[in-house]
N, C-alpha and C. Protein backbone atom coordinates (compact mmCIF):
# COMPACT_ATOMS: atom_id res chain seq x y z
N UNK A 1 -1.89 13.59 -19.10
CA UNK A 1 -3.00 12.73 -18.70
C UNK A 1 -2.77 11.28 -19.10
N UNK A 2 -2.11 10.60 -20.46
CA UNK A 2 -1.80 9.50 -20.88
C UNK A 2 -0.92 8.97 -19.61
N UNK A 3 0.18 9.61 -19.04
CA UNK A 3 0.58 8.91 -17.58
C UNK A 3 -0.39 8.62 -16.19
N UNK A 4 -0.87 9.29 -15.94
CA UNK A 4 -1.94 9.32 -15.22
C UNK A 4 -3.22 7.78 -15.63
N UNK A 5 -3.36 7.83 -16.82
CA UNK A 5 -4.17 6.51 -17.51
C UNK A 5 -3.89 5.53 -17.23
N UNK A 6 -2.18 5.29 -17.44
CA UNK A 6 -1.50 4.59 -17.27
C UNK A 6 -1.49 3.89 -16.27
N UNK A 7 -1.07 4.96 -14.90
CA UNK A 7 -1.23 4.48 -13.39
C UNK A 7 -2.32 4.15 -12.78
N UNK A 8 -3.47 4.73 -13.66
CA UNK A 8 -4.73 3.85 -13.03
C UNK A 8 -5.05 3.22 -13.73
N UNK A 9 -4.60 2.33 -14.79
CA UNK A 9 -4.32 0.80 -15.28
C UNK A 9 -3.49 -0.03 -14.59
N UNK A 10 -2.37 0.50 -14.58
CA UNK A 10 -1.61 -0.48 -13.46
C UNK A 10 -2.04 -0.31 -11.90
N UNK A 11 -2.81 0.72 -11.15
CA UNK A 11 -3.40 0.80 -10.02
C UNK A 11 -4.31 -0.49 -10.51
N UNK A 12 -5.18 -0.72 -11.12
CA UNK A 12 -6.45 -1.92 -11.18
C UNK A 12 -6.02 -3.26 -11.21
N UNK A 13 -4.98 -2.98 -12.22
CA UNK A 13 -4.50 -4.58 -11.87
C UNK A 13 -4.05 -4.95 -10.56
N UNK A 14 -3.50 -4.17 -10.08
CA UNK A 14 -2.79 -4.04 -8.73
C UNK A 14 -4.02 -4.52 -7.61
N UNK A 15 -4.81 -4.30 -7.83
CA UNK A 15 -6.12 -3.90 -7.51
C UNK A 15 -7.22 -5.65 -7.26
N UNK A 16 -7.02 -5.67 -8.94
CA UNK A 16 -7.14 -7.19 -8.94
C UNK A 16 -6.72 -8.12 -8.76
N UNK A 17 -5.30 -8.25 -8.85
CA UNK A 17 -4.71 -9.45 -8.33
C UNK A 17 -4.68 -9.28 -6.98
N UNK A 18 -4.54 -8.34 -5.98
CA UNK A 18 -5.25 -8.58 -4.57
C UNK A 18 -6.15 -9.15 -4.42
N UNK A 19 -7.80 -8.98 -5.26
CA UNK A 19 -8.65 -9.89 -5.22
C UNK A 19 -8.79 -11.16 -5.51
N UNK A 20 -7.76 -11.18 -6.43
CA UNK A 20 -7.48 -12.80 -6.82
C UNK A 20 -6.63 -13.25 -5.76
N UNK A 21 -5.71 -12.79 -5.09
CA UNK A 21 -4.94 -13.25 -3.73
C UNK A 21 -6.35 -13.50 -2.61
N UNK A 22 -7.50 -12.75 -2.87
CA UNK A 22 -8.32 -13.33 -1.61
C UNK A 22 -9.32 -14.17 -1.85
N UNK A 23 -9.46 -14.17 -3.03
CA UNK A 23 -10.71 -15.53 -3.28
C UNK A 23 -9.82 -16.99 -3.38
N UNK A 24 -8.13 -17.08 -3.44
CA UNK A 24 -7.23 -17.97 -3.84
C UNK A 24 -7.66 -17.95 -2.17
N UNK A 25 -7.40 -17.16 -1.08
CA UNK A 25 -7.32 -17.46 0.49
C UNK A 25 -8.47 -18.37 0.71
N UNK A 26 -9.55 -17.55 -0.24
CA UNK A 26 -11.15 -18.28 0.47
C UNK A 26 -11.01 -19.53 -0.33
N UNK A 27 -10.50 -19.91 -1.55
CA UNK A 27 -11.00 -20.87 -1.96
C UNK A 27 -10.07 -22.32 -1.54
N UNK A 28 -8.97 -21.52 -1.02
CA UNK A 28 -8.12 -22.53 -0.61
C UNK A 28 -7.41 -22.38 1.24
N UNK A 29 -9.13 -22.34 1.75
CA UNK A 29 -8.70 -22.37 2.89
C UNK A 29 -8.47 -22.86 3.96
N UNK A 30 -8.56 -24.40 3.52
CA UNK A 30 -8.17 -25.57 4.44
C UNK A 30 -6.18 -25.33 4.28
N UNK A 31 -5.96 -25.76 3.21
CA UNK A 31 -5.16 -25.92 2.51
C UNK A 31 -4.05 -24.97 3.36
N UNK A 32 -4.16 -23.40 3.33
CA UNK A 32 -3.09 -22.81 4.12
C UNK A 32 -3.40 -23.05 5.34
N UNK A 33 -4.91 -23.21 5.79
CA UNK A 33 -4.78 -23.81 7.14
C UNK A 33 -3.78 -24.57 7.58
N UNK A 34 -3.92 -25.87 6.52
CA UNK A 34 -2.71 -26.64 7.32
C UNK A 34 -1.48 -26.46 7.10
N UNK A 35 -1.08 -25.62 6.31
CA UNK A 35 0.14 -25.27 5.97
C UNK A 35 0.81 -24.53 6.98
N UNK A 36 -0.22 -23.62 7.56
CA UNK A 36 0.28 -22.51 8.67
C UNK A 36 0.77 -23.53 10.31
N UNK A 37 -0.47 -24.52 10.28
CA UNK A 37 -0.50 -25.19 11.39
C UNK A 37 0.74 -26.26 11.58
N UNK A 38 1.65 -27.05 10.47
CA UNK A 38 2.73 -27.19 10.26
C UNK A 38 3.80 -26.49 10.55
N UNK A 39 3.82 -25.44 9.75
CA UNK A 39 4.99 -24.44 10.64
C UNK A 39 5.18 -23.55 10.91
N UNK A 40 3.61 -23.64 12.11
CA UNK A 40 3.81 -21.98 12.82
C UNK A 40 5.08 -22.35 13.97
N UNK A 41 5.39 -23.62 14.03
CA UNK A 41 6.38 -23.69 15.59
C UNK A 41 7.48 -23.29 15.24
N UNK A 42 8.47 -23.41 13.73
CA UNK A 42 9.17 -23.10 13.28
C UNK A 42 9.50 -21.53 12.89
N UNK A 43 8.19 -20.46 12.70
CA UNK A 43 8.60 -19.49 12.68
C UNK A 43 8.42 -17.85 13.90
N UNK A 44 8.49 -17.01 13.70
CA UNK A 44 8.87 -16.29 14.57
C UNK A 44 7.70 -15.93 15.57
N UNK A 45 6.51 -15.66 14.71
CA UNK A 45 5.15 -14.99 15.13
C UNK A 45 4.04 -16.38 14.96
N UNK A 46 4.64 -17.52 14.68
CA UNK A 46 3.79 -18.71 15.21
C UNK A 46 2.44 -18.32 14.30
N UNK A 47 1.52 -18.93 14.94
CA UNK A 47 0.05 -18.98 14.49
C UNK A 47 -0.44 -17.86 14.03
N UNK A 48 0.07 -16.20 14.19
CA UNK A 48 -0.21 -15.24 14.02
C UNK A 48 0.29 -14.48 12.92
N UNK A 49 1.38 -15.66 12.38
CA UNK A 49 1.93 -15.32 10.97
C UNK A 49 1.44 -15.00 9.64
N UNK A 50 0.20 -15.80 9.70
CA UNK A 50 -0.64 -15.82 9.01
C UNK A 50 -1.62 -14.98 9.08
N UNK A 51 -2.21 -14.30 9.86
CA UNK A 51 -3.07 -13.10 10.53
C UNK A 51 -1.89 -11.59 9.95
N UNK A 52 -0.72 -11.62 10.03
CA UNK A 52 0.08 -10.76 10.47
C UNK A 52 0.08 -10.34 8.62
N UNK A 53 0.34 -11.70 7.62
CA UNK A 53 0.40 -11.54 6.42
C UNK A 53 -1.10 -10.51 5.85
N UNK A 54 -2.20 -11.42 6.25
CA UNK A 54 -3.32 -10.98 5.77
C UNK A 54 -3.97 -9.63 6.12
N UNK A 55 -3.25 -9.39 7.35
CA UNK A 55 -3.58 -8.29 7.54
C UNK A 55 -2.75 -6.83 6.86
N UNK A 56 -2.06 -7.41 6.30
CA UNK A 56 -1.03 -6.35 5.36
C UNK A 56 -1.60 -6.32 4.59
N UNK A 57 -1.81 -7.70 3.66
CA UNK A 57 -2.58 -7.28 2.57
C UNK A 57 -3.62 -6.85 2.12
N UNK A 58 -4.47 -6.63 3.67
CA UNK A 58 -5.84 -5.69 3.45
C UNK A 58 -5.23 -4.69 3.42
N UNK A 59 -4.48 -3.73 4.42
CA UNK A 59 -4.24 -2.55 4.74
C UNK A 59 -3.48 -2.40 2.91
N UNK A 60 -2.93 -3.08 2.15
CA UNK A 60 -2.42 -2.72 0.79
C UNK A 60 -3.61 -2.32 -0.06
N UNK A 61 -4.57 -3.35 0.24
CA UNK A 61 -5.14 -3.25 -0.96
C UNK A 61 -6.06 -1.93 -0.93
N UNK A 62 -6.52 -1.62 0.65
CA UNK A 62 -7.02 -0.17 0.93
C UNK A 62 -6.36 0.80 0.93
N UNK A 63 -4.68 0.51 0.36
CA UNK A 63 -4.16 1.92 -0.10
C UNK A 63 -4.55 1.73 -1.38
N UNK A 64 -4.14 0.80 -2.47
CA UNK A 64 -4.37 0.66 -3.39
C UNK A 64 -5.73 1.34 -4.26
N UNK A 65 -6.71 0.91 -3.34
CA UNK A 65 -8.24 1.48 -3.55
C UNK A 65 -8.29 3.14 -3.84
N UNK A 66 -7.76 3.49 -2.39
CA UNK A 66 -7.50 4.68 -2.10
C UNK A 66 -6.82 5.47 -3.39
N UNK A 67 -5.91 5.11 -4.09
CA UNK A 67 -5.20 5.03 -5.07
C UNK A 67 -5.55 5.37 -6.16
N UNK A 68 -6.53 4.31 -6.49
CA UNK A 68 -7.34 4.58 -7.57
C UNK A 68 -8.28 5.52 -7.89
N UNK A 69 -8.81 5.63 -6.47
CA UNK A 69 -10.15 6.87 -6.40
C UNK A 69 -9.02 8.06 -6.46
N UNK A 70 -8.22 8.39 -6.06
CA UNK A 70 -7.19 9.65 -6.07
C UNK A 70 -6.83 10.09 -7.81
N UNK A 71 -6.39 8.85 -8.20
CA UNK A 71 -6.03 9.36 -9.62
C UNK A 71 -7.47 9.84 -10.87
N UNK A 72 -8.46 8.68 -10.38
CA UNK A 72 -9.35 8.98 -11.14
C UNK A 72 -10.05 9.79 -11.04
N UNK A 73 -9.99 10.51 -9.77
CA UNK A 73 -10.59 11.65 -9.58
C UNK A 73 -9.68 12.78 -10.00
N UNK A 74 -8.23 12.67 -10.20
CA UNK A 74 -7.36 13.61 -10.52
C UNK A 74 -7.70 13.60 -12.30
N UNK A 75 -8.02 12.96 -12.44
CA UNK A 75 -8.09 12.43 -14.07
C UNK A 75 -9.75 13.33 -14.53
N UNK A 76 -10.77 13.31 -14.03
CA UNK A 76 -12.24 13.71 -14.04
C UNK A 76 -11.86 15.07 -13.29
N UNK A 77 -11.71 15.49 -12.34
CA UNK A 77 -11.71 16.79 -11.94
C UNK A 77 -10.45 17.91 -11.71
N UNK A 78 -9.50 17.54 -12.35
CA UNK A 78 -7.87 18.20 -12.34
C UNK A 78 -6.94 17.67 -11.18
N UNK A 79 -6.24 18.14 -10.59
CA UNK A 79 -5.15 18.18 -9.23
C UNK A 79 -5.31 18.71 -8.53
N UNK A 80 -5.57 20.02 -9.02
CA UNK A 80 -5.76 20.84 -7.79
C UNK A 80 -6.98 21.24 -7.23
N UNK A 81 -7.03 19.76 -6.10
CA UNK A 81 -8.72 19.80 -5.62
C UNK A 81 -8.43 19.15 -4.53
N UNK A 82 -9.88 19.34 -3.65
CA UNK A 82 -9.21 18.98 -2.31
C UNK A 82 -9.75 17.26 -1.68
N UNK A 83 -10.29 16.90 -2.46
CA UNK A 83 -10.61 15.38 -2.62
C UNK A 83 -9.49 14.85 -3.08
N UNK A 84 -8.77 15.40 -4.19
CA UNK A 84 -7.65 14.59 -4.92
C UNK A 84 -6.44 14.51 -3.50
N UNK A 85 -6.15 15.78 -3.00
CA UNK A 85 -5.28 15.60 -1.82
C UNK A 85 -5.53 15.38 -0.51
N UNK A 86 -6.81 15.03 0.06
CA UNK A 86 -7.14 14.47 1.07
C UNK A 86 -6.62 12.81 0.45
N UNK A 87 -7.47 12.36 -0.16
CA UNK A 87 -7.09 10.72 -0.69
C UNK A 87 -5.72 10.72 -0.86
N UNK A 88 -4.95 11.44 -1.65
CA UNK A 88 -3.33 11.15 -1.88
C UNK A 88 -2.59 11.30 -0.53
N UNK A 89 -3.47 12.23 0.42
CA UNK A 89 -2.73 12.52 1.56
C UNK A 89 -3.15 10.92 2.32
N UNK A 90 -3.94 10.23 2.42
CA UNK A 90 -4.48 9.23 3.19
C UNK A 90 -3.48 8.22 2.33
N UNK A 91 -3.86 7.55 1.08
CA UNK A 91 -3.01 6.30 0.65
C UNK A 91 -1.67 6.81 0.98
N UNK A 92 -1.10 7.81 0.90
CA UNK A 92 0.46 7.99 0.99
C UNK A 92 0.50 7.46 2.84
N UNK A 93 -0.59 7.89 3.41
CA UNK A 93 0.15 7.67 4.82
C UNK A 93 -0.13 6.11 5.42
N UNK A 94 -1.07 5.39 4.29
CA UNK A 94 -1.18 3.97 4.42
C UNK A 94 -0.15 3.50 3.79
N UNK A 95 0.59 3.60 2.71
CA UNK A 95 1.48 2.97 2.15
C UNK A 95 2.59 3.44 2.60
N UNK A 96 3.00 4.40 4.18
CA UNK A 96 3.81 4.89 4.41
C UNK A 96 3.96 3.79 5.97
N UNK A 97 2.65 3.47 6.45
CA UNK A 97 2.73 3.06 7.69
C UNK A 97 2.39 1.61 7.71
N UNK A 98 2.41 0.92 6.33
CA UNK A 98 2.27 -0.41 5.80
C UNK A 98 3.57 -0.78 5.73
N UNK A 99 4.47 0.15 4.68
CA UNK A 99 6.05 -0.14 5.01
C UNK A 99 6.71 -0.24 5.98
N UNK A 100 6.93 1.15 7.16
CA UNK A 100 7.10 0.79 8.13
C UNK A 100 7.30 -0.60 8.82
N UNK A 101 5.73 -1.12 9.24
CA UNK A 101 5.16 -2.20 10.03
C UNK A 101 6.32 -3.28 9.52
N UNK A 102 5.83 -3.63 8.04
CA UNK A 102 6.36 -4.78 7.50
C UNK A 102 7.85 -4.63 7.53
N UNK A 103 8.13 -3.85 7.56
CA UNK A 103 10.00 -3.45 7.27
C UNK A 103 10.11 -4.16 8.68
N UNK A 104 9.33 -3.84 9.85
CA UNK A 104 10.12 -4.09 11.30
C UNK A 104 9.52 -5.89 11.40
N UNK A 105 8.47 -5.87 11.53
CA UNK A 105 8.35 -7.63 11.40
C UNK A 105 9.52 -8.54 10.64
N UNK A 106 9.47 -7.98 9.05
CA UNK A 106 10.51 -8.61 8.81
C UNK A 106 11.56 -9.11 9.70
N UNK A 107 12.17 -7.21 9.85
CA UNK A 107 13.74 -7.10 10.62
C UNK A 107 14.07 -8.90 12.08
N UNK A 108 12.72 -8.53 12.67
CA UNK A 108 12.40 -9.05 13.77
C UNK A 108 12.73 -11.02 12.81
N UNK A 109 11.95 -11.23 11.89
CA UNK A 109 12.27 -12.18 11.17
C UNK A 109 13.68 -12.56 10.78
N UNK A 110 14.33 -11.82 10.50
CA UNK A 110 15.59 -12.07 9.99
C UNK A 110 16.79 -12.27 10.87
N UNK A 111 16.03 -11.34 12.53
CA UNK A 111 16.94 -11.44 13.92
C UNK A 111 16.61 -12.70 14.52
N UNK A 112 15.27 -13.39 13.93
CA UNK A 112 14.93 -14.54 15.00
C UNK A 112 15.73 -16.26 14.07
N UNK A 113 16.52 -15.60 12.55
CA UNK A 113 16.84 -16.76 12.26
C UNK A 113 16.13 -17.33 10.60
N UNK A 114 15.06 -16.11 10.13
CA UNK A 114 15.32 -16.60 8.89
C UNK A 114 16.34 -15.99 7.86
N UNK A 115 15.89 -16.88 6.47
CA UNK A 115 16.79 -17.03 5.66
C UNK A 115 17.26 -15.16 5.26
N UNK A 116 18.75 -15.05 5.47
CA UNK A 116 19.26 -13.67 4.98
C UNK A 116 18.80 -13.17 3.94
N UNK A 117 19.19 -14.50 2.72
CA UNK A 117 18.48 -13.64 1.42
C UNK A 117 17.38 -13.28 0.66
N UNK A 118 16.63 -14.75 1.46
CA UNK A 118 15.28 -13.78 1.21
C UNK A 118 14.50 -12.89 1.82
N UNK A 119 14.91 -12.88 3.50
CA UNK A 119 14.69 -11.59 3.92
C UNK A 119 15.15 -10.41 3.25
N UNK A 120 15.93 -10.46 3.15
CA UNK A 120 16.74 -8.64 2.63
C UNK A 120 15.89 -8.48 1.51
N UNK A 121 15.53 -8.94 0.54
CA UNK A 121 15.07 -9.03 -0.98
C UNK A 121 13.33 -8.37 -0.15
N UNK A 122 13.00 -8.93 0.66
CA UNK A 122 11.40 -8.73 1.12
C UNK A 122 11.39 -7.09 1.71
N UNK A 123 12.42 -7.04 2.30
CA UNK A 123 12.54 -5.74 3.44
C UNK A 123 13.29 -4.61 2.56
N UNK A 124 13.47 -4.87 1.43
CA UNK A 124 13.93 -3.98 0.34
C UNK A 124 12.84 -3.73 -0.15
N UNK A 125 12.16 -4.58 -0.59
CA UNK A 125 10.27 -4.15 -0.97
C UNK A 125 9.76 -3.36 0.08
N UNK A 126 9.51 -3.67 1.48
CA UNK A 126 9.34 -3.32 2.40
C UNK A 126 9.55 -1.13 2.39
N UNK A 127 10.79 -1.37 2.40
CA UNK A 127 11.50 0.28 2.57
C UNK A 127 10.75 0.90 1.02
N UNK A 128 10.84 0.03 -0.26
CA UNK A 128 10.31 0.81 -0.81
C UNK A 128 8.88 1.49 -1.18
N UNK A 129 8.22 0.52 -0.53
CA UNK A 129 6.72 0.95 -0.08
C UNK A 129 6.80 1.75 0.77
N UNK A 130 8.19 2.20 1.60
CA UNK A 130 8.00 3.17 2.82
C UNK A 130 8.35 4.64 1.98
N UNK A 131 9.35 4.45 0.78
CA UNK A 131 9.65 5.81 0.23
C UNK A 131 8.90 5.89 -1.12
N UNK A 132 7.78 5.11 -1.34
CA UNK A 132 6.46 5.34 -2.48
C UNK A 132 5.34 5.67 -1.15
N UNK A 133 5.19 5.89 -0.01
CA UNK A 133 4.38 6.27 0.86
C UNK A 133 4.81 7.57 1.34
N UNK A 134 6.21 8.05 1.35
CA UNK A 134 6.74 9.34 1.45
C UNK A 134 6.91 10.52 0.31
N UNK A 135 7.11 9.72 -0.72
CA UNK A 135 6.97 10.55 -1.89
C UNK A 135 5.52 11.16 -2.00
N UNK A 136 4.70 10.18 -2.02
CA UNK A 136 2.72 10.43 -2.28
C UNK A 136 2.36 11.63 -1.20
N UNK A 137 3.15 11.02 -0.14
CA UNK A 137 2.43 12.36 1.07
C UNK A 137 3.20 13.65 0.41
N UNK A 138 4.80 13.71 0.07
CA UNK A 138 5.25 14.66 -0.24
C UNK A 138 4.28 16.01 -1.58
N UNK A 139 3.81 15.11 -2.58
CA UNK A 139 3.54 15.16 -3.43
C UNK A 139 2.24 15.93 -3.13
N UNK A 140 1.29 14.76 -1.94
CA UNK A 140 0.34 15.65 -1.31
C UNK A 140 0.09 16.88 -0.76
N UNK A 141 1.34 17.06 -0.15
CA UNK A 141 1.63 18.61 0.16
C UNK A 141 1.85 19.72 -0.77
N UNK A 142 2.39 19.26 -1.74
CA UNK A 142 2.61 20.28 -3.27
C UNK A 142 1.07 20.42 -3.71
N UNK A 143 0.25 19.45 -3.73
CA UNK A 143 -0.77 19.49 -3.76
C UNK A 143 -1.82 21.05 -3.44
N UNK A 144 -1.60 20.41 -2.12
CA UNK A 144 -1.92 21.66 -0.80
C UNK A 144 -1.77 22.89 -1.39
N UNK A 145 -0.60 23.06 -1.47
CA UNK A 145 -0.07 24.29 -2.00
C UNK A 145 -0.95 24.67 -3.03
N UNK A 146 -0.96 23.75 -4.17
CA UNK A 146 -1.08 24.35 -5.39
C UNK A 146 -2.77 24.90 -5.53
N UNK A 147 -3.35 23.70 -4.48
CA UNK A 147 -4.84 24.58 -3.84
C UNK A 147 -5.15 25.92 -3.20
N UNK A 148 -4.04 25.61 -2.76
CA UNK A 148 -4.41 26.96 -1.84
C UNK A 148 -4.41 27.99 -3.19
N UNK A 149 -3.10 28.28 -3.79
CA UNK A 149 -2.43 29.24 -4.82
C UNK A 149 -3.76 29.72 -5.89
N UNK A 150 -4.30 28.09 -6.29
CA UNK A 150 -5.68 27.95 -7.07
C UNK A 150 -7.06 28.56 -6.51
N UNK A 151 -6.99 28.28 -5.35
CA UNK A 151 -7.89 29.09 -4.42
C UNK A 151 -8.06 30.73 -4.44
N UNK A 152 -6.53 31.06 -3.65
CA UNK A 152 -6.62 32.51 -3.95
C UNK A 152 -6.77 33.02 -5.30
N UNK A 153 -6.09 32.45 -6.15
CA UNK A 153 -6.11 32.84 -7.76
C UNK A 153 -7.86 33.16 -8.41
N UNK A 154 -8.41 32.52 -8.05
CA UNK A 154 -10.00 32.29 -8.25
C UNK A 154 -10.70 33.14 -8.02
N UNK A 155 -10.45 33.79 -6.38
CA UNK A 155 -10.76 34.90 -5.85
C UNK A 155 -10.67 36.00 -6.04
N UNK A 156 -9.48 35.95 -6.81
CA UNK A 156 -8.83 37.37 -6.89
C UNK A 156 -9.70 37.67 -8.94
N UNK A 157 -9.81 36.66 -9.42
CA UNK A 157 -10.65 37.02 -10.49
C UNK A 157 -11.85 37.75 -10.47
């Protein structure tokens, strides 16, 4: 359980500095305004670059959420429950189809001419949000299992 504590300590921060990434958006939102409006001509997805970012980082922070309610409910009511693996089954397939997305935008980024190395470094983050979104679903399914097993076991008492 001390690991588990753990991860939903570092889930919150995770958690919060997203929120601090969106009150920094609201509070400074002339500011990337014009930043975006400068050089959307220069990059791949133009004016929508900025839409394309923010919209990741909602879909993160609602795995993230997701995340938290999963463990802390794994933490208050055991593992083998079917709230704990519906939610682990959902954030795993947001943080599975968040990687994805961003892995291919990138790619698309890096084909239209930006910089190699900091693409690769981003799209390495990218893949690994795609195999921390494959592991969680995996994990979810052991889950499954171990409900069901818990299920019949119960019954048979």
């Amino acid at each position: 359980m001390n690991k588990l504590k753990i991860l939903l300590t570092i889930t919150a921060i995770g958690i919060l500095l997203h929120v601090l990434h969106f009150i920094s958006l609201i509070y400074m939102w002339d500011y990337y305004t014009e930043l975006y409006k400068a050089t959307e001509d220069r990059v791949v997805f133009g004016k929508y670059n900025f839409i394309i970012g923010y919209v990741s980082s909602v879909i993160l922070f609602i795995g993230l959420c997701l995340s938290f309610k999963c463990i802390y409910t794994i933490i208050k009511q055991g593992y083998f429950t079917e709230l704990a693996r519906k939610l682990m089954r959902l954030a795993g397939s947001i943080f599975l189809f968040s990687g994805v997305i961003t892995s291919i935008f990138d790619i698309i980024r890096v084909a239209n001419g930006m910089k190699e190395s900091v693409a690769i470094e981003i799209i390495l983050v990218d893949f690994l949000l795609t195999i921390v979104g494959l592991i969680v679903l995996i994990i979810a399914d052991m889950a499954r299992t171990g409900y069901q097993l818990k299920s019949e076991n119960d019954l048979t008492i």
